[in-house]
N, C-alpha and C. Protein backbone atom coordinates (compact mmCIF):
# COMPACT_ATOMS: atom_id res chain seq x y z
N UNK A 1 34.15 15.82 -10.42
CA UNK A 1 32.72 15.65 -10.29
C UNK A 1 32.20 16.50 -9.14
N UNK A 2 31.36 16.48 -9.40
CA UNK A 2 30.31 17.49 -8.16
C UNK A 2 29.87 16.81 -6.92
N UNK A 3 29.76 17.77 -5.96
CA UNK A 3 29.15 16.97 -4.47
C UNK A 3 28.12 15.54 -4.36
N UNK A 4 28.09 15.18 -3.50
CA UNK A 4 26.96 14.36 -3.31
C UNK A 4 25.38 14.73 -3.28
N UNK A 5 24.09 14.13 -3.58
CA UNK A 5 23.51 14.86 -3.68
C UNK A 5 23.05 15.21 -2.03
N UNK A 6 22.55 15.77 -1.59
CA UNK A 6 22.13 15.74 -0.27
C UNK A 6 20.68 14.53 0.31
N UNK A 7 20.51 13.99 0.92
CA UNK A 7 19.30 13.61 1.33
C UNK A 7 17.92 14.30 1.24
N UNK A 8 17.19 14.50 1.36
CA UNK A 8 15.65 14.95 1.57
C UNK A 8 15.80 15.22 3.26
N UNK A 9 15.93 14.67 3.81
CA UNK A 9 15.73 14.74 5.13
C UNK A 9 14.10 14.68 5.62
N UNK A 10 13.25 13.78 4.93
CA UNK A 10 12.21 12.72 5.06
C UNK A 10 11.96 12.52 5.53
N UNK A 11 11.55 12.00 6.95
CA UNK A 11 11.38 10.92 7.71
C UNK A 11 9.70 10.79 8.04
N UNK A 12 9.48 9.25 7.93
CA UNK A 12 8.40 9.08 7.34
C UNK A 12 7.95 8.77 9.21
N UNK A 13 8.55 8.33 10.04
CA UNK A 13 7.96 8.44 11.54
C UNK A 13 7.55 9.56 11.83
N UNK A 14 8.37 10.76 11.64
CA UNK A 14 7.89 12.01 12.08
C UNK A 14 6.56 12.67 11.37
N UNK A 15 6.67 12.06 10.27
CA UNK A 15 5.51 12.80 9.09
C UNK A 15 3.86 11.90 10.16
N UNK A 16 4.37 10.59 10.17
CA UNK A 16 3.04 9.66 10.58
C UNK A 16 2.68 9.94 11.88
N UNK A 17 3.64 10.41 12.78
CA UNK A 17 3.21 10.72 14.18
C UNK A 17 2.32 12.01 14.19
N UNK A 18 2.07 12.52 13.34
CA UNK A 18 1.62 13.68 13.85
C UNK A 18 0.14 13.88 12.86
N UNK A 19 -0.83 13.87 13.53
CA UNK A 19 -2.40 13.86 13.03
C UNK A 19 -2.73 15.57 12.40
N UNK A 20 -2.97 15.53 11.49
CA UNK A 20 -3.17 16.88 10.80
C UNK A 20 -4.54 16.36 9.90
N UNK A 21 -4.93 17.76 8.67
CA UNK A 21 -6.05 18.24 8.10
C UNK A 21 -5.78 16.56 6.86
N UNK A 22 -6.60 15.77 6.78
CA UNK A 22 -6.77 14.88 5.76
C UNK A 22 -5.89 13.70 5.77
N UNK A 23 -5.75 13.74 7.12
CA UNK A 23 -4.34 12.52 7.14
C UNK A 23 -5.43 11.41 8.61
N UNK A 24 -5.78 10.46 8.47
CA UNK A 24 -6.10 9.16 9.41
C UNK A 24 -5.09 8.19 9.60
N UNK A 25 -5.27 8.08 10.78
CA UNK A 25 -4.29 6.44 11.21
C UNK A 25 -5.81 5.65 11.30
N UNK A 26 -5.16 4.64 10.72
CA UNK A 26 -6.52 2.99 11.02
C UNK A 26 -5.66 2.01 11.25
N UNK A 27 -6.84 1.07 11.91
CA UNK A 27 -5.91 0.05 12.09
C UNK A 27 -6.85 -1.11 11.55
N UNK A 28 -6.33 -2.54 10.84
CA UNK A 28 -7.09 -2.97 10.45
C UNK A 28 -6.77 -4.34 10.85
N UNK A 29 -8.01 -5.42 10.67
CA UNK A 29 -7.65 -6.63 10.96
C UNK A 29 -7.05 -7.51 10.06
N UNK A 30 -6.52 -8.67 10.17
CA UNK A 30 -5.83 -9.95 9.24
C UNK A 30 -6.85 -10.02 8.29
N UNK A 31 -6.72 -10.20 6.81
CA UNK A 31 -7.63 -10.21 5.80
C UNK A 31 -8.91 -9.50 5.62
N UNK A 32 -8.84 -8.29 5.95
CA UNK A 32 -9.57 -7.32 5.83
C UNK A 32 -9.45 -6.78 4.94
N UNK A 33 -10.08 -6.01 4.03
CA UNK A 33 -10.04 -5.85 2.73
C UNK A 33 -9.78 -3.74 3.00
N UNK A 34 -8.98 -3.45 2.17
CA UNK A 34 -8.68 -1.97 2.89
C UNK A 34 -8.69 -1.15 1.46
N UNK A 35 -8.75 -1.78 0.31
CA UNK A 35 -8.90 -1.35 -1.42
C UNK A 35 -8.78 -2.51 -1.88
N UNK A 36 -9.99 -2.09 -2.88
CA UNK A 36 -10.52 -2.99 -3.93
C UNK A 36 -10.04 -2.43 -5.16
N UNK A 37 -9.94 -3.03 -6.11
CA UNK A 37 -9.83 -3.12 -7.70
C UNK A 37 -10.70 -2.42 -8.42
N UNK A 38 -10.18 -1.27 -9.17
CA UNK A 38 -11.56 -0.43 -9.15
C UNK A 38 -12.22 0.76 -8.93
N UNK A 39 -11.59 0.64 -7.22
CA UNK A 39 -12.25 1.83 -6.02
C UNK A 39 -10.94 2.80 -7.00
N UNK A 40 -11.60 4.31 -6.45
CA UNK A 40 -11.09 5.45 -7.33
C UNK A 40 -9.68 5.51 -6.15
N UNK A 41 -8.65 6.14 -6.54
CA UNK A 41 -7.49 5.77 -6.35
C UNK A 41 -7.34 7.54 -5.24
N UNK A 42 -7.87 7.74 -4.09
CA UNK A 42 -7.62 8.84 -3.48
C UNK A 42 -6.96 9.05 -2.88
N UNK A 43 -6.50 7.99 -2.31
CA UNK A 43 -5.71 7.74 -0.68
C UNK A 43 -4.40 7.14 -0.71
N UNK A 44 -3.47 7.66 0.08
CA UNK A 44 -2.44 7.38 -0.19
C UNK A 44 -2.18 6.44 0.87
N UNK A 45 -1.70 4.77 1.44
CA UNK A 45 -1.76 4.27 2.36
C UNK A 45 0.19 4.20 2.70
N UNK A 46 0.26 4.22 3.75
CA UNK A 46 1.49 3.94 4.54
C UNK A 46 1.36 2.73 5.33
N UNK A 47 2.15 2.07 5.37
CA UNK A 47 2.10 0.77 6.26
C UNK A 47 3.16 0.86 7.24
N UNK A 48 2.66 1.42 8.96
CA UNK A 48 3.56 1.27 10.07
C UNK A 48 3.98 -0.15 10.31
N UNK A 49 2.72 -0.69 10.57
CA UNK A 49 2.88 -1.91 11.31
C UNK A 49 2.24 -3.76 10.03
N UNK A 50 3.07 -4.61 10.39
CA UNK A 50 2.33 -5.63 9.77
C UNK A 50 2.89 -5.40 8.20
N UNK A 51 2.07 -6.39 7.57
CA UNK A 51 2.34 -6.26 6.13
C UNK A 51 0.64 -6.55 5.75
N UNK A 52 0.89 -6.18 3.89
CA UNK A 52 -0.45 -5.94 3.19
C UNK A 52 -0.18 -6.66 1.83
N UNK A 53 -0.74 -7.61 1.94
CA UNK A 53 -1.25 -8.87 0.60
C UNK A 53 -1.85 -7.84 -0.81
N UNK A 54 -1.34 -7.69 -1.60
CA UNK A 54 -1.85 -7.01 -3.03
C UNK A 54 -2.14 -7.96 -3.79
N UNK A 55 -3.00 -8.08 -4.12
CA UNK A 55 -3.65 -8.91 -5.40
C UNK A 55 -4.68 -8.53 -6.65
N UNK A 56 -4.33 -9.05 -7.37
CA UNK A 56 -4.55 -8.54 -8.95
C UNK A 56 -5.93 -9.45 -9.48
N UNK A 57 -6.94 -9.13 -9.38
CA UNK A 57 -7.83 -10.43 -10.25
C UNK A 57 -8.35 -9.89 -12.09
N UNK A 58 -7.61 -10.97 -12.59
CA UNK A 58 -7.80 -10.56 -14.25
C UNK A 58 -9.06 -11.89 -14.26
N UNK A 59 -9.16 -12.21 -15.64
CA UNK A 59 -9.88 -12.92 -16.53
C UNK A 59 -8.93 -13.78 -16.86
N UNK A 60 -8.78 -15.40 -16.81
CA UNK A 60 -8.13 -16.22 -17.31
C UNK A 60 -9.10 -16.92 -18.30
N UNK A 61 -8.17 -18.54 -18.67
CA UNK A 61 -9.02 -19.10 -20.24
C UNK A 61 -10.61 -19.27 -19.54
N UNK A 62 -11.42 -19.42 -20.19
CA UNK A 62 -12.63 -19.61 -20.11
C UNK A 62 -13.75 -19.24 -19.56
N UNK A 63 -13.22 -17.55 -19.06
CA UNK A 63 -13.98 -16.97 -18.45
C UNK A 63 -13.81 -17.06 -16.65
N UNK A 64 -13.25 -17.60 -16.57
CA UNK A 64 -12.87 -17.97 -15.02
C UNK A 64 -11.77 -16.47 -14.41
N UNK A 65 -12.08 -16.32 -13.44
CA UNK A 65 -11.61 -15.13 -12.43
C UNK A 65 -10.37 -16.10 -11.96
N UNK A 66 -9.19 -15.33 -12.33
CA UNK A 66 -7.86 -15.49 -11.38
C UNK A 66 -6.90 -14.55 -10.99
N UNK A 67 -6.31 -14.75 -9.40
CA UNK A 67 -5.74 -14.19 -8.41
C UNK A 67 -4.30 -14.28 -9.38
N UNK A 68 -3.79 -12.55 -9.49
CA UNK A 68 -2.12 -12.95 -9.48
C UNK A 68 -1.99 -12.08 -7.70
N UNK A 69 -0.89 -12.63 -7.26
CA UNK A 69 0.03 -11.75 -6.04
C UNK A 69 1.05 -10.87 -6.83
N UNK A 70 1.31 -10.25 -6.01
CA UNK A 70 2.20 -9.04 -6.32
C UNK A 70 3.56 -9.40 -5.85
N UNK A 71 3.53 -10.04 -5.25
CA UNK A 71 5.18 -11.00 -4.66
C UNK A 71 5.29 -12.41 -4.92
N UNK A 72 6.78 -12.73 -4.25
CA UNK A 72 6.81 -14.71 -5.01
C UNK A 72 5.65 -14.70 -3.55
N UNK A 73 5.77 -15.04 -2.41
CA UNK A 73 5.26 -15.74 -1.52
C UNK A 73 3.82 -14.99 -1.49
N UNK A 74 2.45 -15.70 -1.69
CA UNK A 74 0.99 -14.66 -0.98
C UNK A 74 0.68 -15.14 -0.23
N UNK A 75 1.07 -15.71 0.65
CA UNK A 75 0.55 -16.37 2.03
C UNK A 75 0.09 -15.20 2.97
């Protein structure tokens, strides 16, 4: 069989540390809303710090609006 493949040599600290043409760091607060359902899909987000709640709202029986999470726990 053939070699291993090599890595990328990636690193996503070095890419984020460094402020260039179309790239922002933000910082946001606890349940702050940072994309909506919808909004046109431009931006690509990275998450340094903290974690980010994804949630899905469909149409359940009777016309009623319901939350799925994107993981077991949405706390």
């Amino acid at each position: 069989m053939g070699k291993a493949a090599k890595k990328s040599g990636f690193n996503p600290k070095v890419f984020l540390a460094k402020m260039g043409a179309g790239k922002t760091i933000s910082n946001y607060r606890k349940d702050q809303v940072i994309f909506s359902q919808g909004d046109i899909a431009d931006t690509v987000f990275y998450v340094q710090k903290g974690k980010v709640k994804i949630v899905v709202l469909r149409t359940c029986r009777r016309g009623k609006i319901c939350m799925n999470c994107l993981r077991k726990n949405c706390d």
